[in-house]
PDB file of N, CA and C in Angstrom:
ATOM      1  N   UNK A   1      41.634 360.138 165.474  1.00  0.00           N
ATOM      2  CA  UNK A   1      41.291 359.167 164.459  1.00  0.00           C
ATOM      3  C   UNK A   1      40.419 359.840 163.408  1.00  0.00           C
ATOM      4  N   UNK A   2      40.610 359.762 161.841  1.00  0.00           N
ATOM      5  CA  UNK A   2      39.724 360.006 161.481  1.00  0.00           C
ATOM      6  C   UNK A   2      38.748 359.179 160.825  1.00  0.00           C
ATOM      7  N   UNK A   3      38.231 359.081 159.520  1.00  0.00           N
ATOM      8  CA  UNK A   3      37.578 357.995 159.075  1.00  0.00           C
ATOM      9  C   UNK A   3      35.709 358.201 159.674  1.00  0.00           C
ATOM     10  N   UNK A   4      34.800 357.281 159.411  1.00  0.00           N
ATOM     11  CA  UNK A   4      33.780 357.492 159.901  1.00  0.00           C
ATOM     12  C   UNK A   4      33.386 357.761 161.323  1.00  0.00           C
ATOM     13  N   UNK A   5      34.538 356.822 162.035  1.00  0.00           N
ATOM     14  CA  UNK A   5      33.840 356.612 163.213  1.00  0.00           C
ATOM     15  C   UNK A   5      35.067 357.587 164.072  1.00  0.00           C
ATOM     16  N   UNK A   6      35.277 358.561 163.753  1.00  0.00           N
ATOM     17  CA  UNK A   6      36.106 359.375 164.452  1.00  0.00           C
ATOM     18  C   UNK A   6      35.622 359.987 166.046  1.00  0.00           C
ATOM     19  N   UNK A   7      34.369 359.895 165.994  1.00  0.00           N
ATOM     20  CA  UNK A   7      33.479 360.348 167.117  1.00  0.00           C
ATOM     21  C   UNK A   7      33.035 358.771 167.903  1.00  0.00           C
ATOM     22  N   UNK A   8      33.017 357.523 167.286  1.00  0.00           N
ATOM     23  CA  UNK A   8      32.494 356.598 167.982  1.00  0.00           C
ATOM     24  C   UNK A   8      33.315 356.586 169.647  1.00  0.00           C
ATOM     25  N   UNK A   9      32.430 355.960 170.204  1.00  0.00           N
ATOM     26  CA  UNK A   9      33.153 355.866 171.464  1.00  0.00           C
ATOM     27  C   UNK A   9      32.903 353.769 171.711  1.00  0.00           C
ATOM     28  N   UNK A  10      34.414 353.344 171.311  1.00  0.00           N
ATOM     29  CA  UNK A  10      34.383 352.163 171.239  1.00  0.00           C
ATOM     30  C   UNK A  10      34.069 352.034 173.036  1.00  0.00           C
ATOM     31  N   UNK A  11      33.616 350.932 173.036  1.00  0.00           N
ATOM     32  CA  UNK A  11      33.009 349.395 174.107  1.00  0.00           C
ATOM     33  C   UNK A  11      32.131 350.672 175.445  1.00  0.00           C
ATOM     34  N   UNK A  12      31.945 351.466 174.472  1.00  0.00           N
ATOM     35  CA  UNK A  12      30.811 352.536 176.300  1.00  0.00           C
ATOM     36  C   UNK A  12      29.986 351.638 176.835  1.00  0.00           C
ATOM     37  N   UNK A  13      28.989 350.647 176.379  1.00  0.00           N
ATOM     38  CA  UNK A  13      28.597 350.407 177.105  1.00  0.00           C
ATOM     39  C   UNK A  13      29.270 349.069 178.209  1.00  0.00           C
ATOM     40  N   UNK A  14      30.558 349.433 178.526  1.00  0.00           N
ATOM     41  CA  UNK A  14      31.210 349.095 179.562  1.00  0.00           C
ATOM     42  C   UNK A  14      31.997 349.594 180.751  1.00  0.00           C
ATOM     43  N   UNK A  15      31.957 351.207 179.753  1.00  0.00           N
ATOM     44  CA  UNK A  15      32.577 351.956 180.535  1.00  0.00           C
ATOM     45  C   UNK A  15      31.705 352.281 181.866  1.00  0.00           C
ATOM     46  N   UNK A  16      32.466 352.734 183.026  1.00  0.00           N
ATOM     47  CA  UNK A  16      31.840 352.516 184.190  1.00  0.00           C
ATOM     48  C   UNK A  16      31.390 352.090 184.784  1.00  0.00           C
ATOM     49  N   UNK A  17      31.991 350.720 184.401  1.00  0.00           N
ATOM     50  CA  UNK A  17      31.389 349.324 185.150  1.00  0.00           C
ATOM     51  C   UNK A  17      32.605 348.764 185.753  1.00  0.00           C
ATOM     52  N   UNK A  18      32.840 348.769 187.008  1.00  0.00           N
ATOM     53  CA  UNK A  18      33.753 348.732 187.998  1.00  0.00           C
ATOM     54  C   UNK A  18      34.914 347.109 187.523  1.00  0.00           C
ATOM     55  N   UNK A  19      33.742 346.480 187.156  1.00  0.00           N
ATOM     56  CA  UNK A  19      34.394 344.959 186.551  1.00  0.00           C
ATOM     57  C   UNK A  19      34.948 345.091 185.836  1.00  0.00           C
ATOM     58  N   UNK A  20      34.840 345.972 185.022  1.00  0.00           N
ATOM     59  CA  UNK A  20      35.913 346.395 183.451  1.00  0.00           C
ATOM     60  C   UNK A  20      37.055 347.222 183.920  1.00  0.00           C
ATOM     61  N   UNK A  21      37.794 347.117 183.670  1.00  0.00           N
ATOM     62  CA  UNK A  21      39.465 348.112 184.414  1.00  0.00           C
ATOM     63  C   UNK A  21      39.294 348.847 182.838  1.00  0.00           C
ATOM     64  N   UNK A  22      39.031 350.323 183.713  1.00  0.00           N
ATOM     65  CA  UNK A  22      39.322 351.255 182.300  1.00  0.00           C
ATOM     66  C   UNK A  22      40.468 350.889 181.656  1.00  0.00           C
ATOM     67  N   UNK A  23      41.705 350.561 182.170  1.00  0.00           N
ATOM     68  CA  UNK A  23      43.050 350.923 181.178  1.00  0.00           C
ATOM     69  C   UNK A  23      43.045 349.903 180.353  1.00  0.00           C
ATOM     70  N   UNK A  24      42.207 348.703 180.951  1.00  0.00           N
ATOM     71  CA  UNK A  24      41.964 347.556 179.405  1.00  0.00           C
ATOM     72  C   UNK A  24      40.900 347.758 178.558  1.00  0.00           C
ATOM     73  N   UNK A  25      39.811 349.134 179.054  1.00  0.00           N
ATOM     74  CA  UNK A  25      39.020 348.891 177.649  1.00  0.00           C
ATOM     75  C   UNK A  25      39.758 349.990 177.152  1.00  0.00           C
ATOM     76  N   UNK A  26      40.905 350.933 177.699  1.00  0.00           N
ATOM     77  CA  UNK A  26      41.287 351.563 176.546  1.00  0.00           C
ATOM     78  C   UNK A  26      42.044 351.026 175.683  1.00  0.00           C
ATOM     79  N   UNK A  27      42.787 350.006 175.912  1.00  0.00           N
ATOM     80  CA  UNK A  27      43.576 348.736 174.967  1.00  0.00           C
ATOM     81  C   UNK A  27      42.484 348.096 174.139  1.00  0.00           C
ATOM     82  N   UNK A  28      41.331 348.108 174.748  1.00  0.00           N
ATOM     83  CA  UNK A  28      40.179 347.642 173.682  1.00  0.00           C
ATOM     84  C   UNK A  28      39.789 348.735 172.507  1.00  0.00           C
ATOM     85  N   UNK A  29      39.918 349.837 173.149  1.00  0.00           N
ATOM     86  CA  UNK A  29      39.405 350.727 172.447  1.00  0.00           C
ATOM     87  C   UNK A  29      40.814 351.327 171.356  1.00  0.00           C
ATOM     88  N   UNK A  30      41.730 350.916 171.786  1.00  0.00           N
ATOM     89  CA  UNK A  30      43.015 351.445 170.738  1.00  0.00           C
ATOM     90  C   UNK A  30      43.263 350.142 169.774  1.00  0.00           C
ATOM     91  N   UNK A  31      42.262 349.452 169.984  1.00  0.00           N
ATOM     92  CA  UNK A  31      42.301 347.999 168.886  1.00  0.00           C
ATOM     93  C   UNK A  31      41.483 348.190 167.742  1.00  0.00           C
ATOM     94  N   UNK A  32      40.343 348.984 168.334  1.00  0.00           N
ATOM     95  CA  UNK A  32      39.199 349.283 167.307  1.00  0.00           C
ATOM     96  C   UNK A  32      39.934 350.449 166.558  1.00  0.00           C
ATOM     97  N   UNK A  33      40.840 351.376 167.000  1.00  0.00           N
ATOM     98  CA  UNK A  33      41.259 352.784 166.242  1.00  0.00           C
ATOM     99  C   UNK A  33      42.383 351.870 165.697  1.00  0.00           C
ATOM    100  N   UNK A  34      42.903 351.050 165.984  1.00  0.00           N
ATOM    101  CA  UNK A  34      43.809 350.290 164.823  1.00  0.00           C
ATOM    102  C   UNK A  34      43.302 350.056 163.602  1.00  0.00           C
ATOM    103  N   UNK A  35      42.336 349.251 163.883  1.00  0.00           N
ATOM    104  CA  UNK A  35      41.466 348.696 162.742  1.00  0.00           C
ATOM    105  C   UNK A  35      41.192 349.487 161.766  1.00  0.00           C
ATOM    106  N   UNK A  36      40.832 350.550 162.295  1.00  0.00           N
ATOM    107  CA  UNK A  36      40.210 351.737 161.272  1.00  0.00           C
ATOM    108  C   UNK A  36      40.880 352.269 161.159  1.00  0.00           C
ATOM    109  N   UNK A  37      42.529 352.330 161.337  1.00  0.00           N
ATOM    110  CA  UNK A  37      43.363 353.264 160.270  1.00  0.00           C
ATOM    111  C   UNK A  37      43.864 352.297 159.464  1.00  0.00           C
ATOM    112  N   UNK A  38      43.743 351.037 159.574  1.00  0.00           N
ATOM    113  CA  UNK A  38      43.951 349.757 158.981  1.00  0.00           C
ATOM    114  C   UNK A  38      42.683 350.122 157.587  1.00  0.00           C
ATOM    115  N   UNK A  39      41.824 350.392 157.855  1.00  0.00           N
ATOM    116  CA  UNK A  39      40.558 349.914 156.897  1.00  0.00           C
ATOM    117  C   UNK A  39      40.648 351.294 155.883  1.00  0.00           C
ATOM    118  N   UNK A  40      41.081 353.039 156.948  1.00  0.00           N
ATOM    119  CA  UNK A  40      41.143 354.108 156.279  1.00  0.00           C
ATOM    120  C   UNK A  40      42.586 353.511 155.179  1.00  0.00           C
ATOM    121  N   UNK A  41      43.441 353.462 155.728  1.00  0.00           N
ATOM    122  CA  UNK A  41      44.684 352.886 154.948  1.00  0.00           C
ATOM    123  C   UNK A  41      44.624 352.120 153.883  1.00  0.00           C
ATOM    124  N   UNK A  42      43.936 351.187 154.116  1.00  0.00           N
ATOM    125  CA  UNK A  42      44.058 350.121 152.977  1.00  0.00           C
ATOM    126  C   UNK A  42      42.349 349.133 152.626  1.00  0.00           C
ATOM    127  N   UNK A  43      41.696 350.418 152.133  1.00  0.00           N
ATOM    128  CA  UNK A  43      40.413 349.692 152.294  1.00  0.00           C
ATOM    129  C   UNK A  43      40.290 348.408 151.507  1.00  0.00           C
ATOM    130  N   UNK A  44      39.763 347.060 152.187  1.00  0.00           N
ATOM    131  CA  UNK A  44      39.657 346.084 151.498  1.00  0.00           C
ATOM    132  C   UNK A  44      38.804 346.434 150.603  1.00  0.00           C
ATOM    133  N   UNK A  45      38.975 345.375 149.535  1.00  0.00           N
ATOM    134  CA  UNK A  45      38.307 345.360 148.518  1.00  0.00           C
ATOM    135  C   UNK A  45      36.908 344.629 148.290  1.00  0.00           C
ATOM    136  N   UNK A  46      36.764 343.365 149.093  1.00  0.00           N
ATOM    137  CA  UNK A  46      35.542 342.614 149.540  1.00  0.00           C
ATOM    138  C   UNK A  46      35.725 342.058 150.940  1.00  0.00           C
ATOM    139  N   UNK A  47      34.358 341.036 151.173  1.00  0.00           N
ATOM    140  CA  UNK A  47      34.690 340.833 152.701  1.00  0.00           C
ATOM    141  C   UNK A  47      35.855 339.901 153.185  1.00  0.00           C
ATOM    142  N   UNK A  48      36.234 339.662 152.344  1.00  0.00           N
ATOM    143  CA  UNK A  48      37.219 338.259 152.709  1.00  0.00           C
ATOM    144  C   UNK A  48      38.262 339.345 153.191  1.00  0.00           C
ATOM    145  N   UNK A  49      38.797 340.205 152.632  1.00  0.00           N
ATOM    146  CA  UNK A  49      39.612 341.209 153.153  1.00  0.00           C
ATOM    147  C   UNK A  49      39.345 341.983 154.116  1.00  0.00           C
ATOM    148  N   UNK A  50      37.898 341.772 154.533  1.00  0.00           N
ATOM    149  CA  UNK A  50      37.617 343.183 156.044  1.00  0.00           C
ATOM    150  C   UNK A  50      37.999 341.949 157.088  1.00  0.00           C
ATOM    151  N   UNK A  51      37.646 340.198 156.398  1.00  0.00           N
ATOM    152  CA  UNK A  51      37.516 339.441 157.314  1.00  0.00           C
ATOM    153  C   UNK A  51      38.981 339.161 157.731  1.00  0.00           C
ATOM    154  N   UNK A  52      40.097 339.303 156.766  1.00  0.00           N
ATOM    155  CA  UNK A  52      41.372 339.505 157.226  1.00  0.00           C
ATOM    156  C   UNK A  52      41.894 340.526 158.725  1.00  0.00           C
ATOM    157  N   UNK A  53      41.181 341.622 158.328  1.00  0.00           N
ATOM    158  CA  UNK A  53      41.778 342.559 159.215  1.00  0.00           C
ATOM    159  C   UNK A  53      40.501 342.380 160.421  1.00  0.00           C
ATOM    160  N   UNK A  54      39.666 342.256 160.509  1.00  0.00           N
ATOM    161  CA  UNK A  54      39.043 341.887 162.287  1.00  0.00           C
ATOM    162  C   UNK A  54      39.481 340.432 162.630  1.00  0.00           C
ATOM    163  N   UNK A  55      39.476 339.555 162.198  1.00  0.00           N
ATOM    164  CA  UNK A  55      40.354 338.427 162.655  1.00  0.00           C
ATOM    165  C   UNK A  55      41.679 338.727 163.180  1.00  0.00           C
ATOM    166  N   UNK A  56      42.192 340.036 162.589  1.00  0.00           N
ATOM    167  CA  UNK A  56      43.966 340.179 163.043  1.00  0.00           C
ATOM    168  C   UNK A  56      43.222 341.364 164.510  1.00  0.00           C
ATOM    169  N   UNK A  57      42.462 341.603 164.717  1.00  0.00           N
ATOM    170  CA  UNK A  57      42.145 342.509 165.606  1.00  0.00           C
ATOM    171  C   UNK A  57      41.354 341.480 166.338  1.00  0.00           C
ATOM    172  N   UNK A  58      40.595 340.780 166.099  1.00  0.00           N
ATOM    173  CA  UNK A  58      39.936 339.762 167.300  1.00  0.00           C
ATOM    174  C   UNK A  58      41.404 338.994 167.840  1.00  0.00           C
ATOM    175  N   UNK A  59      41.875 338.757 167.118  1.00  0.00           N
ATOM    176  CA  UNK A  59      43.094 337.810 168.250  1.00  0.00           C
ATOM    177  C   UNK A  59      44.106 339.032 169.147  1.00  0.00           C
ATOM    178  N   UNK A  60      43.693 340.154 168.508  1.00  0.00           N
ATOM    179  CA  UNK A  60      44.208 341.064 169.758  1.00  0.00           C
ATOM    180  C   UNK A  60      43.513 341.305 171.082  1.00  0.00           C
ATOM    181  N   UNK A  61      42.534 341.058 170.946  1.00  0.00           N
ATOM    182  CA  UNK A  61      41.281 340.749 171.629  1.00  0.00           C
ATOM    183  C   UNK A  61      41.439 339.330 172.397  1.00  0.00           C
ATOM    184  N   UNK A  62      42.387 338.227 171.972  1.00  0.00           N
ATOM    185  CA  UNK A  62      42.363 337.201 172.724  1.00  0.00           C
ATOM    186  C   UNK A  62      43.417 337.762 173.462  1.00  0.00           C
ATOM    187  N   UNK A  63      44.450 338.129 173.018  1.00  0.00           N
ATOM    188  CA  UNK A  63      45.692 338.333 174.215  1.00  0.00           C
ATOM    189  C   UNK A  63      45.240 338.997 175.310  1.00  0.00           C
ATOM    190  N   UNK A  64      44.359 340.602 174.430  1.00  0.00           N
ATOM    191  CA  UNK A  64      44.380 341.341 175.843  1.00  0.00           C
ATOM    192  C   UNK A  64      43.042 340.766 177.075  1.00  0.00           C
ATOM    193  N   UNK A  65      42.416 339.240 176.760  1.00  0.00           N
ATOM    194  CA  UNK A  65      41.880 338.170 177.369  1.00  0.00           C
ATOM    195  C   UNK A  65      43.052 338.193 178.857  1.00  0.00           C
ATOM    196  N   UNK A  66      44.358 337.950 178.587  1.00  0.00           N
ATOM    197  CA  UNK A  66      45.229 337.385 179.706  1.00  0.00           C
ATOM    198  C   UNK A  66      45.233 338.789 180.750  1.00  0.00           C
ATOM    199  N   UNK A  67      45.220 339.994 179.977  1.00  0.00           N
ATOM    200  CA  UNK A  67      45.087 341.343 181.058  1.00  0.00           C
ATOM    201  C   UNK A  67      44.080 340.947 181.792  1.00  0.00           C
ATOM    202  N   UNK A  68      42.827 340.732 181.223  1.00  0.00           N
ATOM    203  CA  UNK A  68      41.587 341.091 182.043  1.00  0.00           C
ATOM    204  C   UNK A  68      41.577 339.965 182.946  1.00  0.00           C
ATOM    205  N   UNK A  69      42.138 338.383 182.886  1.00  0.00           N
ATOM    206  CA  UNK A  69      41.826 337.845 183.758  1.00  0.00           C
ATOM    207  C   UNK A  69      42.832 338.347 185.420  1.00  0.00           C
ATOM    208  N   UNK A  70      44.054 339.086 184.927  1.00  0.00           N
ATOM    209  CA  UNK A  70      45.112 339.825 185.765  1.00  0.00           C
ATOM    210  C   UNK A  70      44.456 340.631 186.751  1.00  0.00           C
ATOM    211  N   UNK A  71      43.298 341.192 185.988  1.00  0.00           N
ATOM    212  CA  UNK A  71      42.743 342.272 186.615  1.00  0.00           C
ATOM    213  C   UNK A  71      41.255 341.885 187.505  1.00  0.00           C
ATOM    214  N   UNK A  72      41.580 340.703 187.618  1.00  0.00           N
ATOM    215  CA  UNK A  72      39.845 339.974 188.304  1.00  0.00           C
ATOM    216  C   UNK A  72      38.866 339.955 187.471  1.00  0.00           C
ATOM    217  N   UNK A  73      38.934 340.432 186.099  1.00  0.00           N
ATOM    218  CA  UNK A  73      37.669 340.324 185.328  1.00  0.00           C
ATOM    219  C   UNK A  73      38.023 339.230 183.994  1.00  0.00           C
ATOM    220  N   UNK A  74      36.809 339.522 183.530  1.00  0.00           N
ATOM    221  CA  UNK A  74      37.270 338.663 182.163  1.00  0.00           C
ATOM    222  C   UNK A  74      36.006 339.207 180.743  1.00  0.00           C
ATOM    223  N   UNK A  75      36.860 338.489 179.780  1.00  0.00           N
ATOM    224  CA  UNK A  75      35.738 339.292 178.471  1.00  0.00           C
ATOM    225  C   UNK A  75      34.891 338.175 178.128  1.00  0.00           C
ATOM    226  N   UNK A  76      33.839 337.909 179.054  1.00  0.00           N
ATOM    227  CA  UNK A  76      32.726 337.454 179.511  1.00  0.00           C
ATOM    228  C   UNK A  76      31.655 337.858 178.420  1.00  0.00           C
ATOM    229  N   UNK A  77      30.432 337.731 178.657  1.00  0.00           N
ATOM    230  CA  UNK A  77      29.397 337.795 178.029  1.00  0.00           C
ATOM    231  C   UNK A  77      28.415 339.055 177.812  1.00  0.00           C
ATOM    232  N   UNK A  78      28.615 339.739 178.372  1.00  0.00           N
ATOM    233  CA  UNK A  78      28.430 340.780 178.107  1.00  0.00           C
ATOM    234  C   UNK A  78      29.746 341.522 177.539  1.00  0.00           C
ATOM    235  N   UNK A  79      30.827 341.687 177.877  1.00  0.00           N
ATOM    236  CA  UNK A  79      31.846 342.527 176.909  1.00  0.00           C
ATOM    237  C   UNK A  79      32.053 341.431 175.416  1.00  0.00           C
ATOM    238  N   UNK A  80      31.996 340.299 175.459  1.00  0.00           N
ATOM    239  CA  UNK A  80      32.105 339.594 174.200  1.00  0.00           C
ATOM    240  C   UNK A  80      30.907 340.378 173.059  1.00  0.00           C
ATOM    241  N   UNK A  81      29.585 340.319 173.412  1.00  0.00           N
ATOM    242  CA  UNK A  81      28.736 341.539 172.975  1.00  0.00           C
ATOM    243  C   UNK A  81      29.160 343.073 172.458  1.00  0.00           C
ATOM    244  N   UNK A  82      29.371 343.803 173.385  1.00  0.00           N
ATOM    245  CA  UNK A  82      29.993 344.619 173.461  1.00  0.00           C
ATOM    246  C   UNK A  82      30.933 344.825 172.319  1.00  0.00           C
ATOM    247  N   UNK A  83      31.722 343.897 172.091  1.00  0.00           N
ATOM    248  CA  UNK A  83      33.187 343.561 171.407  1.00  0.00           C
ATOM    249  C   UNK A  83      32.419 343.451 169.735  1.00  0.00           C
ATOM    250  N   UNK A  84      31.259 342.751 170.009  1.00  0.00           N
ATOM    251  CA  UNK A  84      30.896 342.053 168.627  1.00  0.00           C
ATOM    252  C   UNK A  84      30.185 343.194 167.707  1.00  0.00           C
ATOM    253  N   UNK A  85      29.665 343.758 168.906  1.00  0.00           N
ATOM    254  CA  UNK A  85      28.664 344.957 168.351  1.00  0.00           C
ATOM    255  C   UNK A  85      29.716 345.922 167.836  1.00  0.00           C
ATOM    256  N   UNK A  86      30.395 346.251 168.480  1.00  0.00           N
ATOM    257  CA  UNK A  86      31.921 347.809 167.806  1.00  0.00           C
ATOM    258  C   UNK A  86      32.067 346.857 166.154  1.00  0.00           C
ATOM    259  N   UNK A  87      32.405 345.676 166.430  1.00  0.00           N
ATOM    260  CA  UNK A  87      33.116 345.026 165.355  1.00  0.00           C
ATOM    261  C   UNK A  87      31.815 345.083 164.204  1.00  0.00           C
ATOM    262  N   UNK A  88      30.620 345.072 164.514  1.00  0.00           N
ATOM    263  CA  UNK A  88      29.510 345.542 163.195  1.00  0.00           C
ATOM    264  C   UNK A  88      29.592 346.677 163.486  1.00  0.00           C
ATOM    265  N   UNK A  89      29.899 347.655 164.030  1.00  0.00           N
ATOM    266  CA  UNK A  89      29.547 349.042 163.962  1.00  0.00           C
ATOM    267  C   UNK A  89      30.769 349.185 162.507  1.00  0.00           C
ATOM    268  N   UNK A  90      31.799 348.990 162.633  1.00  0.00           N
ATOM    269  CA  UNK A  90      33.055 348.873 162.509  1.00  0.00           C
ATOM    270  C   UNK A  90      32.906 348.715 160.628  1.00  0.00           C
ATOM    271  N   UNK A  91      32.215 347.104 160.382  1.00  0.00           N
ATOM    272  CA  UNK A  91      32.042 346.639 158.955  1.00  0.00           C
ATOM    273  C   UNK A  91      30.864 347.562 158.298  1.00  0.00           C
ATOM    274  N   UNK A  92      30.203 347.817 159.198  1.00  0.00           N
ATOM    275  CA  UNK A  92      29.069 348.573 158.271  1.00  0.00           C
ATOM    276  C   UNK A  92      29.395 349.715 158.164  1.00  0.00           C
ATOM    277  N   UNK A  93      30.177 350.737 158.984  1.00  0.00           N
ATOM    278  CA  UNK A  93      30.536 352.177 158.664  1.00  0.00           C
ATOM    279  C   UNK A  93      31.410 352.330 157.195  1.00  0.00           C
ATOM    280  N   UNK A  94      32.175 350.881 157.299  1.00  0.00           N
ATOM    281  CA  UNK A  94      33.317 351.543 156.486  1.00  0.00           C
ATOM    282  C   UNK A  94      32.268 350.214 155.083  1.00  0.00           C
ATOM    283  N   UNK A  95      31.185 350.412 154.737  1.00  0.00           N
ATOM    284  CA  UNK A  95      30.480 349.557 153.674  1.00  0.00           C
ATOM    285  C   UNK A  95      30.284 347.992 153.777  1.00  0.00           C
ATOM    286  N   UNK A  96      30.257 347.314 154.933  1.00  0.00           N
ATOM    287  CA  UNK A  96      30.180 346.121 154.315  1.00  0.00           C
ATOM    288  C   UNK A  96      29.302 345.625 155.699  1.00  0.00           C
ATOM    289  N   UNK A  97      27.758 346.200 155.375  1.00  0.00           N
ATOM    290  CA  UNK A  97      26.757 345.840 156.298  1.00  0.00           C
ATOM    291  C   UNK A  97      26.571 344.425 156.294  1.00  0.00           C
ATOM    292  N   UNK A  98      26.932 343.794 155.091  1.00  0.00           N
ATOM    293  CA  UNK A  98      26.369 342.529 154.600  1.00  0.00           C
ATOM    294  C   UNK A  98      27.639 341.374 155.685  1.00  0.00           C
ATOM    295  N   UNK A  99      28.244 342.372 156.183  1.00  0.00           N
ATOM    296  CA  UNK A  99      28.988 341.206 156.977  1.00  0.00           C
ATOM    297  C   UNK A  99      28.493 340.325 157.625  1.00  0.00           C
ATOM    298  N   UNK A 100      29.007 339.133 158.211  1.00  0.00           N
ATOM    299  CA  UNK A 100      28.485 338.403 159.109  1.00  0.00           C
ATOM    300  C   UNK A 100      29.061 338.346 160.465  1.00  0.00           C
ATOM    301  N   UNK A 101      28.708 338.648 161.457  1.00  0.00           N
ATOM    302  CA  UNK A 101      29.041 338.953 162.623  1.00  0.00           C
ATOM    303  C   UNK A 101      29.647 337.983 163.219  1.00  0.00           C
ATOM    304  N   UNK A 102      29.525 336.435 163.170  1.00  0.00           N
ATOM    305  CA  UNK A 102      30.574 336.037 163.579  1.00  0.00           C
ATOM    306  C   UNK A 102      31.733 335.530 162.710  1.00  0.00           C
ATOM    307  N   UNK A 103      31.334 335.806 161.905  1.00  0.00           N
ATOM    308  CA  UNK A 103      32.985 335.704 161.231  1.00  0.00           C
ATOM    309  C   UNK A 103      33.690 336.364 161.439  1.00  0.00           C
ATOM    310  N   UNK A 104      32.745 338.113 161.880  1.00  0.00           N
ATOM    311  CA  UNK A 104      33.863 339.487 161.809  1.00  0.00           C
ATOM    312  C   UNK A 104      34.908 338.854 163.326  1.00  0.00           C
ATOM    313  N   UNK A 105      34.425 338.053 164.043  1.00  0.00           N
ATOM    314  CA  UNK A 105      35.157 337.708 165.215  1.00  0.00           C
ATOM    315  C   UNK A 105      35.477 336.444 165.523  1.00  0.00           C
ATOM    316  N   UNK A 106      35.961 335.567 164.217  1.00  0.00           N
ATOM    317  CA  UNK A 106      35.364 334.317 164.229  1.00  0.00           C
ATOM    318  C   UNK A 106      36.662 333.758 164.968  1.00  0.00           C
ATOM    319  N   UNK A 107      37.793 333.818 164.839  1.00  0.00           N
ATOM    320  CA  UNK A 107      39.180 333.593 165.325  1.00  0.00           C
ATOM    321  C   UNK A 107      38.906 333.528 167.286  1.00  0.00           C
ATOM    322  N   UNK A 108      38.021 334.423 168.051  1.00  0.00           N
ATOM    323  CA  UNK A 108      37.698 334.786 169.144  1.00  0.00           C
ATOM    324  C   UNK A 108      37.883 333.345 169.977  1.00  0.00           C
ATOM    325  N   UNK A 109      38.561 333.441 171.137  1.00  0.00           N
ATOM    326  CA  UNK A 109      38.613 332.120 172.342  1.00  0.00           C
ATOM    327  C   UNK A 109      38.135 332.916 173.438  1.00  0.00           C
ATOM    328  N   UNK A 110      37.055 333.906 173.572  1.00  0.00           N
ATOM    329  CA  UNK A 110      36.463 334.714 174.523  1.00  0.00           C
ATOM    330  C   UNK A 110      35.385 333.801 174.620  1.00  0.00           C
TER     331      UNK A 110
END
């Protein structure tokens, strides 16, 4: 990936937590490298447009909801965190600190 966050390491602080099934936070984590070739690609122009593209990435975030309950876990309260925090890491790297955090996930049934 390149872009700012080429080095981020989306949702770590979940990784190695037995409740989280790695192969769904790497589906979490290939949602966030969507986004950002989404944002490198076609940088919006204001927030209504960043708020386009994490809304189309939070409801990816609801589906992969039906994995985790498959897997005995769920995107509970601490990974909903987790989720929210990448998603400001996410608006402020690529300029738009002024986001509002739950809008960046406002679509969310987590």
């Amino acid at each position: 990936m390149a872009g700012p966050l080429a080095e981020h390491v989306f949702l770590e602080s979940l990784r190695g937590d037995e409740y989280y099934p790695a192969h769904l936070l790497d589906k979490g984590r290939d949602i966030f490298v969507r986004l950002c070739a989404r944002l490198d690609a076609e940088p919006p122009a204001d927030l209504a447009g960043l708020y386009v593209l994490t809304h189309a990435a939070t409801e990816e975030f609801n589906e992969l909801q039906e994995e985790f309950w498959d897997a005995d876990s769920e995107i509970e309260t601490v990974a909903r965190e987790a989720i929210a925090e990448d998603m400001e890491t996410v608006a402020t790297a690529y300029g738009f600190a002024e986001a509002d955090l739950e809008e960046l996930v406002a679509p969310r049934d987590w």
